[in-house]
PDB file of N, CA and C in Angstrom:
ATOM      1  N   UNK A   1       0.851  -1.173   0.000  1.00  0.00           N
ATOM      2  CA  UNK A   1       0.000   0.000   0.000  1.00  0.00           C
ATOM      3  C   UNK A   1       0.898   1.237   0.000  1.00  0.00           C
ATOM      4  N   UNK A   2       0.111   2.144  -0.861  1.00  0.00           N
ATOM      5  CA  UNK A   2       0.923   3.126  -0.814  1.00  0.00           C
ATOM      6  C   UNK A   2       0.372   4.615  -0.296  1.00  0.00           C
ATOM      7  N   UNK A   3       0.935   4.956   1.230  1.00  0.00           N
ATOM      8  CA  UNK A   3       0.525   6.172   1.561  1.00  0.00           C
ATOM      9  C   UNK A   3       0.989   7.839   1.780  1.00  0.00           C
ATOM     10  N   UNK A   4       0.054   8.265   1.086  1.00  0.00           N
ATOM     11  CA  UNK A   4       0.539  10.364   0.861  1.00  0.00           C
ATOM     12  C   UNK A   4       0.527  10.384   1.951  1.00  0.00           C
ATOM     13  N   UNK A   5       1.565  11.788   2.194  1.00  0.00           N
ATOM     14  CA  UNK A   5       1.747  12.243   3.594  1.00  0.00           C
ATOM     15  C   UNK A   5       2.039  13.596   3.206  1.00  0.00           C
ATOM     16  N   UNK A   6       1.542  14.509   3.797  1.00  0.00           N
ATOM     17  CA  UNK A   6       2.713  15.689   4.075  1.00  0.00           C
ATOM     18  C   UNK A   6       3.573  15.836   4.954  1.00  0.00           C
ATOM     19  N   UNK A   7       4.635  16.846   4.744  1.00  0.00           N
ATOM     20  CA  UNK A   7       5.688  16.980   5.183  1.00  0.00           C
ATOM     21  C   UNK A   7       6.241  18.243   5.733  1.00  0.00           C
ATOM     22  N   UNK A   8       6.614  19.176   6.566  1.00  0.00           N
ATOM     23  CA  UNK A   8       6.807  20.654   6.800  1.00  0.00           C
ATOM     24  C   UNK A   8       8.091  20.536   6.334  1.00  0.00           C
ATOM     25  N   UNK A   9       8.792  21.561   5.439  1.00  0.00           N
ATOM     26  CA  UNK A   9       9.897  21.774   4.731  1.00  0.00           C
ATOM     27  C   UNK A   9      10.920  21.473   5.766  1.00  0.00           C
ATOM     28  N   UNK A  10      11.305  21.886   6.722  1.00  0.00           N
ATOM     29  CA  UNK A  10      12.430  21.827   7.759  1.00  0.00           C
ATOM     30  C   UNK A  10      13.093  20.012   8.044  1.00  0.00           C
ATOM     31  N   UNK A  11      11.300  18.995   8.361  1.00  0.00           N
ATOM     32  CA  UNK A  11      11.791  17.679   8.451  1.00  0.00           C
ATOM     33  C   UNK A  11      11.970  16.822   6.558  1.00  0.00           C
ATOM     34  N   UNK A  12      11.257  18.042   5.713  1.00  0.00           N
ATOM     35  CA  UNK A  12      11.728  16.654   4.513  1.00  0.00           C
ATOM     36  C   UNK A  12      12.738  17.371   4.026  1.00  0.00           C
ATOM     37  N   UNK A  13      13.777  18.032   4.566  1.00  0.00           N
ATOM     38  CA  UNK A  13      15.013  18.424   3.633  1.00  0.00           C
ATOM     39  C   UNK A  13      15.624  17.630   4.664  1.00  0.00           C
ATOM     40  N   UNK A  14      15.244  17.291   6.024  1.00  0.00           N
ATOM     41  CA  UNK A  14      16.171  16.296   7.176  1.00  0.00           C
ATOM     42  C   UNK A  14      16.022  14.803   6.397  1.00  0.00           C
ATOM     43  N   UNK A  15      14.990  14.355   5.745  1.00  0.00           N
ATOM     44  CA  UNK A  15      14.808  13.030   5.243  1.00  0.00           C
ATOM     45  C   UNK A  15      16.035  12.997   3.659  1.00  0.00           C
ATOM     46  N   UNK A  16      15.237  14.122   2.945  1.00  0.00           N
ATOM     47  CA  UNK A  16      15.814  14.292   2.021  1.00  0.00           C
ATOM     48  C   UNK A  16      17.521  13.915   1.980  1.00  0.00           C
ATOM     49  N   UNK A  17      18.270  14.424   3.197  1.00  0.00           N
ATOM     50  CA  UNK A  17      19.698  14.404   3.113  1.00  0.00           C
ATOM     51  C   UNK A  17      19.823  13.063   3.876  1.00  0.00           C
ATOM     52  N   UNK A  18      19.314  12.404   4.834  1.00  0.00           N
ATOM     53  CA  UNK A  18      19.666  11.179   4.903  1.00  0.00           C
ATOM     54  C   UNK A  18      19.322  11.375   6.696  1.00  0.00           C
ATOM     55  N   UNK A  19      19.627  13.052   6.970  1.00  0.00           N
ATOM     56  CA  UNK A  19      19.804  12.861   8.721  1.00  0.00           C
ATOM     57  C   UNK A  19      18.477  11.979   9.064  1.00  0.00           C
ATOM     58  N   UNK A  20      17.106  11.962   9.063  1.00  0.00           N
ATOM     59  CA  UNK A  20      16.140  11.690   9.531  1.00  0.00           C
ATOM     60  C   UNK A  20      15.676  10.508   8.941  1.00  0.00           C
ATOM     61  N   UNK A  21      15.475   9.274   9.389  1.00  0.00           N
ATOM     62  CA  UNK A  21      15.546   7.936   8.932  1.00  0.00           C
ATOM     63  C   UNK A  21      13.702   7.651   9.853  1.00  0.00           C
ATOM     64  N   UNK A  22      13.316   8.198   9.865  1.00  0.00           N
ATOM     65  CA  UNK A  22      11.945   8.013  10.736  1.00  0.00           C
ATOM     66  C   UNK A  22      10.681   9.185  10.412  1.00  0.00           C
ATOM     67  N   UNK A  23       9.596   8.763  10.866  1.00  0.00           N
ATOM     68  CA  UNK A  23       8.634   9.671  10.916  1.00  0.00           C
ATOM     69  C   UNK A  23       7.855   9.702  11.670  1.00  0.00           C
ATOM     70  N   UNK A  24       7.523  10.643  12.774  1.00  0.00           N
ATOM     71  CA  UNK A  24       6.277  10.513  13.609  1.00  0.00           C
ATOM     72  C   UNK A  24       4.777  10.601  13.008  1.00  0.00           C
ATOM     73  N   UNK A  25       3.707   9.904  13.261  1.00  0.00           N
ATOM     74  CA  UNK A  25       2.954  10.371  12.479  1.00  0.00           C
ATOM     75  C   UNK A  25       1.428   9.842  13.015  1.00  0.00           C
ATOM     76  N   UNK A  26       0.739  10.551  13.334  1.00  0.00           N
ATOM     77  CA  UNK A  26      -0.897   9.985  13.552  1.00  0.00           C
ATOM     78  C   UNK A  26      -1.263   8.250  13.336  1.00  0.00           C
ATOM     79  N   UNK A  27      -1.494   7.556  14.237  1.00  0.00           N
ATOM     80  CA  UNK A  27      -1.696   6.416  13.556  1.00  0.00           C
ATOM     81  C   UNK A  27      -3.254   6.330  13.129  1.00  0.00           C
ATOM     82  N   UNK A  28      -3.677   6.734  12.165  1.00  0.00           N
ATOM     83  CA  UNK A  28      -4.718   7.374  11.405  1.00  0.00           C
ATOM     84  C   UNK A  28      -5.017   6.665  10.094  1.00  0.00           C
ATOM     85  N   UNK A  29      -4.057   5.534  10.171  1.00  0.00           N
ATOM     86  CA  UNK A  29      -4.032   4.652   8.544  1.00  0.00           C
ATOM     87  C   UNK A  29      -3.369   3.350   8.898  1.00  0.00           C
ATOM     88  N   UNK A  30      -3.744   2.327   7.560  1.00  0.00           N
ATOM     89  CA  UNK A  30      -3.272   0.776   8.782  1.00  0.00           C
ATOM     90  C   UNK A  30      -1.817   0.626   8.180  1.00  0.00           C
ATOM     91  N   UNK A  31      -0.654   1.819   8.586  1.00  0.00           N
ATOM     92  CA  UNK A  31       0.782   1.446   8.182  1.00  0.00           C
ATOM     93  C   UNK A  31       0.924  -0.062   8.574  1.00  0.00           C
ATOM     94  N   UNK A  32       1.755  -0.667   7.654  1.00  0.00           N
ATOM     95  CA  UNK A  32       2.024  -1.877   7.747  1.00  0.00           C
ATOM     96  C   UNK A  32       3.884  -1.870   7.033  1.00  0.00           C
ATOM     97  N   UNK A  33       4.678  -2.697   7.975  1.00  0.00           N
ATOM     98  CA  UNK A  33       6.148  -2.790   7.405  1.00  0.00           C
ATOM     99  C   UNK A  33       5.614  -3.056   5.683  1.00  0.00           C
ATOM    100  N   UNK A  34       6.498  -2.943   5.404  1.00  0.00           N
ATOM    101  CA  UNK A  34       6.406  -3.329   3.860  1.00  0.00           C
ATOM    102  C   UNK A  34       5.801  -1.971   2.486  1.00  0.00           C
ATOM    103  N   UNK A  35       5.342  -1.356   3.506  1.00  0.00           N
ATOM    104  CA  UNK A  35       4.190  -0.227   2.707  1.00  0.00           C
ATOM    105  C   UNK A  35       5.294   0.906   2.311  1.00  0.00           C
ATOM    106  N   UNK A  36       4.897   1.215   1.203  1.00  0.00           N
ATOM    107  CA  UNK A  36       5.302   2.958   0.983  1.00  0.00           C
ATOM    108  C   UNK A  36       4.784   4.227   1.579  1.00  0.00           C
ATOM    109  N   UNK A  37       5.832   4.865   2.059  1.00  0.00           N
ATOM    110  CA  UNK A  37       5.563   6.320   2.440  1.00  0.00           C
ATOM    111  C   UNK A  37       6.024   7.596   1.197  1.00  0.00           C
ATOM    112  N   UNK A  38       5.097   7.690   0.385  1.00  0.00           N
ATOM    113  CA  UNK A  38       5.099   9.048  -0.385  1.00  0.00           C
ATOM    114  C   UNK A  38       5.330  10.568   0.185  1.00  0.00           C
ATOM    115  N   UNK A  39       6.415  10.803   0.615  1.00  0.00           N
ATOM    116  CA  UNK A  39       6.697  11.955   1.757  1.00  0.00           C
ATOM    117  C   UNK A  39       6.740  13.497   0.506  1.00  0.00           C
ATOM    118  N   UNK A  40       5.072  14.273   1.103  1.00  0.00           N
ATOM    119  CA  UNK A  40       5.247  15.546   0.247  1.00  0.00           C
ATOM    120  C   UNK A  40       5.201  16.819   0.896  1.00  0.00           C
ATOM    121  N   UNK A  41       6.558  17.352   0.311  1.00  0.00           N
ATOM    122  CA  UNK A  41       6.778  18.881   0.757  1.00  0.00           C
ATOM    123  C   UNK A  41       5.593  19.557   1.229  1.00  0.00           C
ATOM    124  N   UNK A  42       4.857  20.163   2.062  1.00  0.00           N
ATOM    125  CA  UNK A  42       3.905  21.090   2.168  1.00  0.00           C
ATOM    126  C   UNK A  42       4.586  22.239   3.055  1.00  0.00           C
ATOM    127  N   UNK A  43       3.965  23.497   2.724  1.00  0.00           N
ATOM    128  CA  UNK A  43       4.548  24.588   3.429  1.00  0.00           C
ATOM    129  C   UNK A  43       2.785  25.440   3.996  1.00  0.00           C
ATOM    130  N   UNK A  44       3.201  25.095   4.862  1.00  0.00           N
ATOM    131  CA  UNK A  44       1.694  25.759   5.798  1.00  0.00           C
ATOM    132  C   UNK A  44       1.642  27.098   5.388  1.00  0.00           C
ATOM    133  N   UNK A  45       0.730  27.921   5.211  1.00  0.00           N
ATOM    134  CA  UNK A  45       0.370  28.729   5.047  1.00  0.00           C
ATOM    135  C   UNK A  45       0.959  30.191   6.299  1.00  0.00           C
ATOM    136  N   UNK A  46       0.896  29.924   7.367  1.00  0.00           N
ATOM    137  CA  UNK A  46       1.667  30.490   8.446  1.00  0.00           C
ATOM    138  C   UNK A  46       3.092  30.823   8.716  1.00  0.00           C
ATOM    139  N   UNK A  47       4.114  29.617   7.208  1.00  0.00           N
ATOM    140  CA  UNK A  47       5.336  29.720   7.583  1.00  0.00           C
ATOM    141  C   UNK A  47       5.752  31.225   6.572  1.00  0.00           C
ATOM    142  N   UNK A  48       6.910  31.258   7.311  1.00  0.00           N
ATOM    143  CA  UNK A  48       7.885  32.332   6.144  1.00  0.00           C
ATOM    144  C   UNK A  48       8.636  31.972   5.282  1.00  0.00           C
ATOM    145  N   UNK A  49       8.465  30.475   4.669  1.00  0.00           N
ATOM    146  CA  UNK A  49       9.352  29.898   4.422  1.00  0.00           C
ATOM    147  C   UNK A  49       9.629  30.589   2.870  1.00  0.00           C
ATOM    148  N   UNK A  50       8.984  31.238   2.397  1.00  0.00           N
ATOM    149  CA  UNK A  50       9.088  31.946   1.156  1.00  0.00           C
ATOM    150  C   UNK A  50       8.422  33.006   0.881  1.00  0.00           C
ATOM    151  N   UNK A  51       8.656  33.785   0.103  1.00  0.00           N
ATOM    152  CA  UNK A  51       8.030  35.042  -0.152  1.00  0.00           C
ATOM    153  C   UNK A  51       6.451  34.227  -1.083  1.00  0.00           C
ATOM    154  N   UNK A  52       5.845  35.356  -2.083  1.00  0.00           N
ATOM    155  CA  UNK A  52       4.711  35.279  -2.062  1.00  0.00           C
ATOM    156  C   UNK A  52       5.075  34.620  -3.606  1.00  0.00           C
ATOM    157  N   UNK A  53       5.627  35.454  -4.364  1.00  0.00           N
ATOM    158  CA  UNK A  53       6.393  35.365  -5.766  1.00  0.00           C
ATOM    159  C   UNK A  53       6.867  33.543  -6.153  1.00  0.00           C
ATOM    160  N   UNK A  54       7.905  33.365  -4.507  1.00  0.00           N
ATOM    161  CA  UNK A  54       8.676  32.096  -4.736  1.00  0.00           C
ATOM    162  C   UNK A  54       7.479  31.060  -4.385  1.00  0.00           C
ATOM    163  N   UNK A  55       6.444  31.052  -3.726  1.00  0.00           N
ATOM    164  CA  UNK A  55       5.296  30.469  -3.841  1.00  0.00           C
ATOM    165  C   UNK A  55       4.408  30.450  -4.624  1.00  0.00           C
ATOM    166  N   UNK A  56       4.326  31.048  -5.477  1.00  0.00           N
ATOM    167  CA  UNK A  56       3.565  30.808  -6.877  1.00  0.00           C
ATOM    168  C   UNK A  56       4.341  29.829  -7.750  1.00  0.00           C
ATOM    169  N   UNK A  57       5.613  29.237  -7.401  1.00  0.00           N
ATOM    170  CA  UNK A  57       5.908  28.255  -7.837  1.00  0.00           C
ATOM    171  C   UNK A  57       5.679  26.529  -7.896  1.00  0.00           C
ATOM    172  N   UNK A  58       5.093  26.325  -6.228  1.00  0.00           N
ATOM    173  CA  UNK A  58       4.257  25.197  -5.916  1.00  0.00           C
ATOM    174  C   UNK A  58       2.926  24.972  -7.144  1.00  0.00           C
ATOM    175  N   UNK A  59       3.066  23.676  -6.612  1.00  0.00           N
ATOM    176  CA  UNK A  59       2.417  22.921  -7.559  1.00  0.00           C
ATOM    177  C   UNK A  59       1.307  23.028  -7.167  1.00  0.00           C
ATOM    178  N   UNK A  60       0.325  22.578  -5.880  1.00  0.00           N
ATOM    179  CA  UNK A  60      -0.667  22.878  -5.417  1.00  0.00           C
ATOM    180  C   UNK A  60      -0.798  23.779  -4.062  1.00  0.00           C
ATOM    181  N   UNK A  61      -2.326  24.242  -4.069  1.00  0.00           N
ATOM    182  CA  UNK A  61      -2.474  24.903  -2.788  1.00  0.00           C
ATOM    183  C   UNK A  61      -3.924  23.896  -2.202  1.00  0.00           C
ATOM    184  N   UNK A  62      -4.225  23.845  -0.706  1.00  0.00           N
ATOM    185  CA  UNK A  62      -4.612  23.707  -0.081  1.00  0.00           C
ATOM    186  C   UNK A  62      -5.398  24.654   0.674  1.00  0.00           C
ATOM    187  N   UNK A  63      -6.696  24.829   1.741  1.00  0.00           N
ATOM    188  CA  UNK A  63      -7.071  25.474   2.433  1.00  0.00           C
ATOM    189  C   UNK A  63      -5.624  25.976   3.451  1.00  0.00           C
ATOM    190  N   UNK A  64      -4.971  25.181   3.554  1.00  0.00           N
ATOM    191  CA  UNK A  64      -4.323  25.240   4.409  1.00  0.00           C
ATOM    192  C   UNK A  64      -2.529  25.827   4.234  1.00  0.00           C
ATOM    193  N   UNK A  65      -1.968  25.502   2.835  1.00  0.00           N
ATOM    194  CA  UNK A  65      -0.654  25.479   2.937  1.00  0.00           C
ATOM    195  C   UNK A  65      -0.584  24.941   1.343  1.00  0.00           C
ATOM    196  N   UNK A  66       0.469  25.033   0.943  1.00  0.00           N
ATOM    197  CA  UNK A  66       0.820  24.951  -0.874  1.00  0.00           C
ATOM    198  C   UNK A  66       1.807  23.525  -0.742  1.00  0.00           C
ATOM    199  N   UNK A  67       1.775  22.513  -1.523  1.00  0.00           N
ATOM    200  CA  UNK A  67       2.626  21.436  -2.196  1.00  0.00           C
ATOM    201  C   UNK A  67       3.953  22.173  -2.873  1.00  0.00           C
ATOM    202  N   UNK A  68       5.093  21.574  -2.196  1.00  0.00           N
ATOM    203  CA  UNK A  68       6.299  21.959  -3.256  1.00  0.00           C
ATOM    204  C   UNK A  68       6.524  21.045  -4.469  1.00  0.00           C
ATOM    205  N   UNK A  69       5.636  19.998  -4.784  1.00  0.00           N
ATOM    206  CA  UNK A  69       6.349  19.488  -5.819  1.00  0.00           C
ATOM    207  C   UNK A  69       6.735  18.393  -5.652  1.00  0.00           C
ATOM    208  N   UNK A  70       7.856  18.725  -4.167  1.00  0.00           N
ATOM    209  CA  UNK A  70       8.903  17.937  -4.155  1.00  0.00           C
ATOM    210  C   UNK A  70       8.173  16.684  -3.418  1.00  0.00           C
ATOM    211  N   UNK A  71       8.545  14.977  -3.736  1.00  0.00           N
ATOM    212  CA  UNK A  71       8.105  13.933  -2.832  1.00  0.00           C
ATOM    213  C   UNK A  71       9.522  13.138  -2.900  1.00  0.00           C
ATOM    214  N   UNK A  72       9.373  12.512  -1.872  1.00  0.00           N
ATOM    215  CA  UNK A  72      10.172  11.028  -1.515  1.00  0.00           C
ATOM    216  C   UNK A  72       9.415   9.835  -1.502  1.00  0.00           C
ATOM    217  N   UNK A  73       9.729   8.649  -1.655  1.00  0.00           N
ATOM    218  CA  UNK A  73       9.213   7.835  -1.295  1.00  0.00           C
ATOM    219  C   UNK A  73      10.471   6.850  -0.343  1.00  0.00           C
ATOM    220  N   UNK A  74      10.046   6.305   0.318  1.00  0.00           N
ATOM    221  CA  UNK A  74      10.485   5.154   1.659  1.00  0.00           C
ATOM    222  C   UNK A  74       9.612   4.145   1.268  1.00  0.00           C
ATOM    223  N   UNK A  75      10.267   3.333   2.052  1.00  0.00           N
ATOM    224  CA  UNK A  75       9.550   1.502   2.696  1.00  0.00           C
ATOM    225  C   UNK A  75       9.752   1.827   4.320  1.00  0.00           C
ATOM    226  N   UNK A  76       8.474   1.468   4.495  1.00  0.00           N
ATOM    227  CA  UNK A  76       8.001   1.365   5.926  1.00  0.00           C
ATOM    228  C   UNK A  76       9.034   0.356   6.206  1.00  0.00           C
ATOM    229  N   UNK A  77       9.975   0.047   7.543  1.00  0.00           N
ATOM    230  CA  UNK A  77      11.016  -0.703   7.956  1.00  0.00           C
ATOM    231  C   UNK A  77      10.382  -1.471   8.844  1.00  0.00           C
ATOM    232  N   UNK A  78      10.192  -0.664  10.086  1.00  0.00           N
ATOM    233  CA  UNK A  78       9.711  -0.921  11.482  1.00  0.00           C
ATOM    234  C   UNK A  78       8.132   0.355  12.096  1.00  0.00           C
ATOM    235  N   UNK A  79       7.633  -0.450  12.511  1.00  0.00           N
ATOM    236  CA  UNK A  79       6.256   0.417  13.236  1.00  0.00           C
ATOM    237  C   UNK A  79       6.778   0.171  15.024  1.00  0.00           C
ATOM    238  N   UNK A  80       6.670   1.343  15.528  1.00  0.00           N
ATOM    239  CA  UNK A  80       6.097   1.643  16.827  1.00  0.00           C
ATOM    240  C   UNK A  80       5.435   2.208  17.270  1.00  0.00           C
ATOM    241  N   UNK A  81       4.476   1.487  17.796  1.00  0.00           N
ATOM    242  CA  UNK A  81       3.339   2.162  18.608  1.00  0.00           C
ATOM    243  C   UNK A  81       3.266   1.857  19.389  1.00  0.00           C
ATOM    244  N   UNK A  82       3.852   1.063  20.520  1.00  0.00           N
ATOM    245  CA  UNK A  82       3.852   0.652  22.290  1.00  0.00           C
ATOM    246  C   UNK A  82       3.581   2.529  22.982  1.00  0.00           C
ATOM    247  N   UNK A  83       2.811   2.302  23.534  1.00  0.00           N
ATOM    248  CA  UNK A  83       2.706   3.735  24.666  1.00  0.00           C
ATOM    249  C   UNK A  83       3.473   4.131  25.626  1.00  0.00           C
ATOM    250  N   UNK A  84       4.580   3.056  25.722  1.00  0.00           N
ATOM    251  CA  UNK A  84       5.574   3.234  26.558  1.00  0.00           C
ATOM    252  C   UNK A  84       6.558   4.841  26.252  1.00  0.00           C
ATOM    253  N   UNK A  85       6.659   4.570  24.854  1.00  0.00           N
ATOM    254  CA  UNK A  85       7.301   5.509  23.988  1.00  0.00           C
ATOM    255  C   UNK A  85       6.863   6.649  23.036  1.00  0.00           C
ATOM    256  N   UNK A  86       6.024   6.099  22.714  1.00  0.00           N
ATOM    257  CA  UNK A  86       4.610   6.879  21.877  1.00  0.00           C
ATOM    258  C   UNK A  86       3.725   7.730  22.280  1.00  0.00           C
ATOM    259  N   UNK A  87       3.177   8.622  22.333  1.00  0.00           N
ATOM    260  CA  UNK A  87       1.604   8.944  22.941  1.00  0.00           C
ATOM    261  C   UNK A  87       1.041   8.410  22.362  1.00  0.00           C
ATOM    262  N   UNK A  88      -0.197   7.996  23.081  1.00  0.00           N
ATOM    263  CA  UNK A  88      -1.669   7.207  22.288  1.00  0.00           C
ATOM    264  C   UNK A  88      -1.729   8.142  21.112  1.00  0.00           C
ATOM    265  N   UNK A  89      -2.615   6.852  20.247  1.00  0.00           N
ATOM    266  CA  UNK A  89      -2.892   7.448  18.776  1.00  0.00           C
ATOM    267  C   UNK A  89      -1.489   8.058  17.730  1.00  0.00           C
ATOM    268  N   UNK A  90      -0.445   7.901  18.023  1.00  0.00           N
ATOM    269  CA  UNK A  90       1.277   8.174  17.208  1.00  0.00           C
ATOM    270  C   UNK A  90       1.654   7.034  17.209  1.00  0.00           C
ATOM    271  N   UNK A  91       2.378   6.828  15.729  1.00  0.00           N
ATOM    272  CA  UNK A  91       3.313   5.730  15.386  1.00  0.00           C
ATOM    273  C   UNK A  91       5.110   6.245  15.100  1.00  0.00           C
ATOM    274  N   UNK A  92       6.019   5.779  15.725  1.00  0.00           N
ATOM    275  CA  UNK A  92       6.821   5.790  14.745  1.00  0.00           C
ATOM    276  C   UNK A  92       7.408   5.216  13.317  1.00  0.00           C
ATOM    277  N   UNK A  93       7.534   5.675  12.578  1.00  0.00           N
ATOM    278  CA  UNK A  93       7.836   4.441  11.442  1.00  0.00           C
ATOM    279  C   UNK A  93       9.072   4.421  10.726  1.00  0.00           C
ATOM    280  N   UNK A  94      10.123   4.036  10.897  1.00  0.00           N
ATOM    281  CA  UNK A  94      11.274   3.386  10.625  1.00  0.00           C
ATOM    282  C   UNK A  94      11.254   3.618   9.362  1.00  0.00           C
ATOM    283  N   UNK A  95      11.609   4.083   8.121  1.00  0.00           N
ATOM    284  CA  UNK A  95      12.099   4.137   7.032  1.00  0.00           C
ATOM    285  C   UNK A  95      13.595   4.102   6.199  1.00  0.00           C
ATOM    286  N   UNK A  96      13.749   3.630   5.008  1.00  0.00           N
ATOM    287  CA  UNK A  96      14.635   3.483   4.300  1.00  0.00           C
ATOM    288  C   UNK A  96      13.996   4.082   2.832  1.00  0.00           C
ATOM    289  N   UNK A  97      14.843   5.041   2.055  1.00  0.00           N
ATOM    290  CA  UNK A  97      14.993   5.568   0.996  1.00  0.00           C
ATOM    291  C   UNK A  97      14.622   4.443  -0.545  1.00  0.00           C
ATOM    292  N   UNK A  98      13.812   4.646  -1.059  1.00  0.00           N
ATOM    293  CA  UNK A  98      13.390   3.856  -1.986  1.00  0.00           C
ATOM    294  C   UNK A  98      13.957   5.132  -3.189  1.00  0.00           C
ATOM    295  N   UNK A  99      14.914   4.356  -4.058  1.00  0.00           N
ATOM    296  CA  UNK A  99      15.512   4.567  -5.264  1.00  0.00           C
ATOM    297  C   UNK A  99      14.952   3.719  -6.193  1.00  0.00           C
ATOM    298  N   UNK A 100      13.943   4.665  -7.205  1.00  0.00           N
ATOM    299  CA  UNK A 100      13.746   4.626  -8.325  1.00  0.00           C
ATOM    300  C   UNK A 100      14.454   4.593  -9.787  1.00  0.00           C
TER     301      UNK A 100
END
């Protein structure tokens, strides 16, 4: 299975370069090891992350915040959700870089 996600620019340029090998994320969908994570740029509407000009360059907008375009995709590695570590309702999910 393959699941969209957004992403706030700051953690997918951390995925992007390799530092961030994980994702916190709502457990809101039935992640399963094996699955794809489609990781997409979104820039909330609230950030400064660009002027108004360099945002008319995104691909989509949202009620909420504009698509850069940019995606990754991963393979789900490992799931955690024990509450020991987690708050209820958050998964972590273990990823590795899927090269196309």
């Amino acid at each position: 299975m393959i699941h969209e996600v957004k992403c706030r620019p700051e953690y997918f340029a951390a995925l992007a370069d390799g530092r961030k090998s994980f994702e916190v994320r709502k457990k809101d969908r039935p992640y399963q090891v094996g699955d794809i994570l489609a990781v997409n740029e979104f820039v909330p509407f609230e950030y400064k992350f660009c002027s108004e000009d360099e945002c008319e360059r995104f691909s989509r907008t949202s009620e909420s915040g504009r698509y850069s375009g940019n995606c990754l995709l991963f393979k789900i590695t490992y799931i955690l959700d024990d509450t020991n570590f987690c708050k209820d309702g958050m998964v972590i999910l273990g990823l590795a870089r899927c090269e196309i």
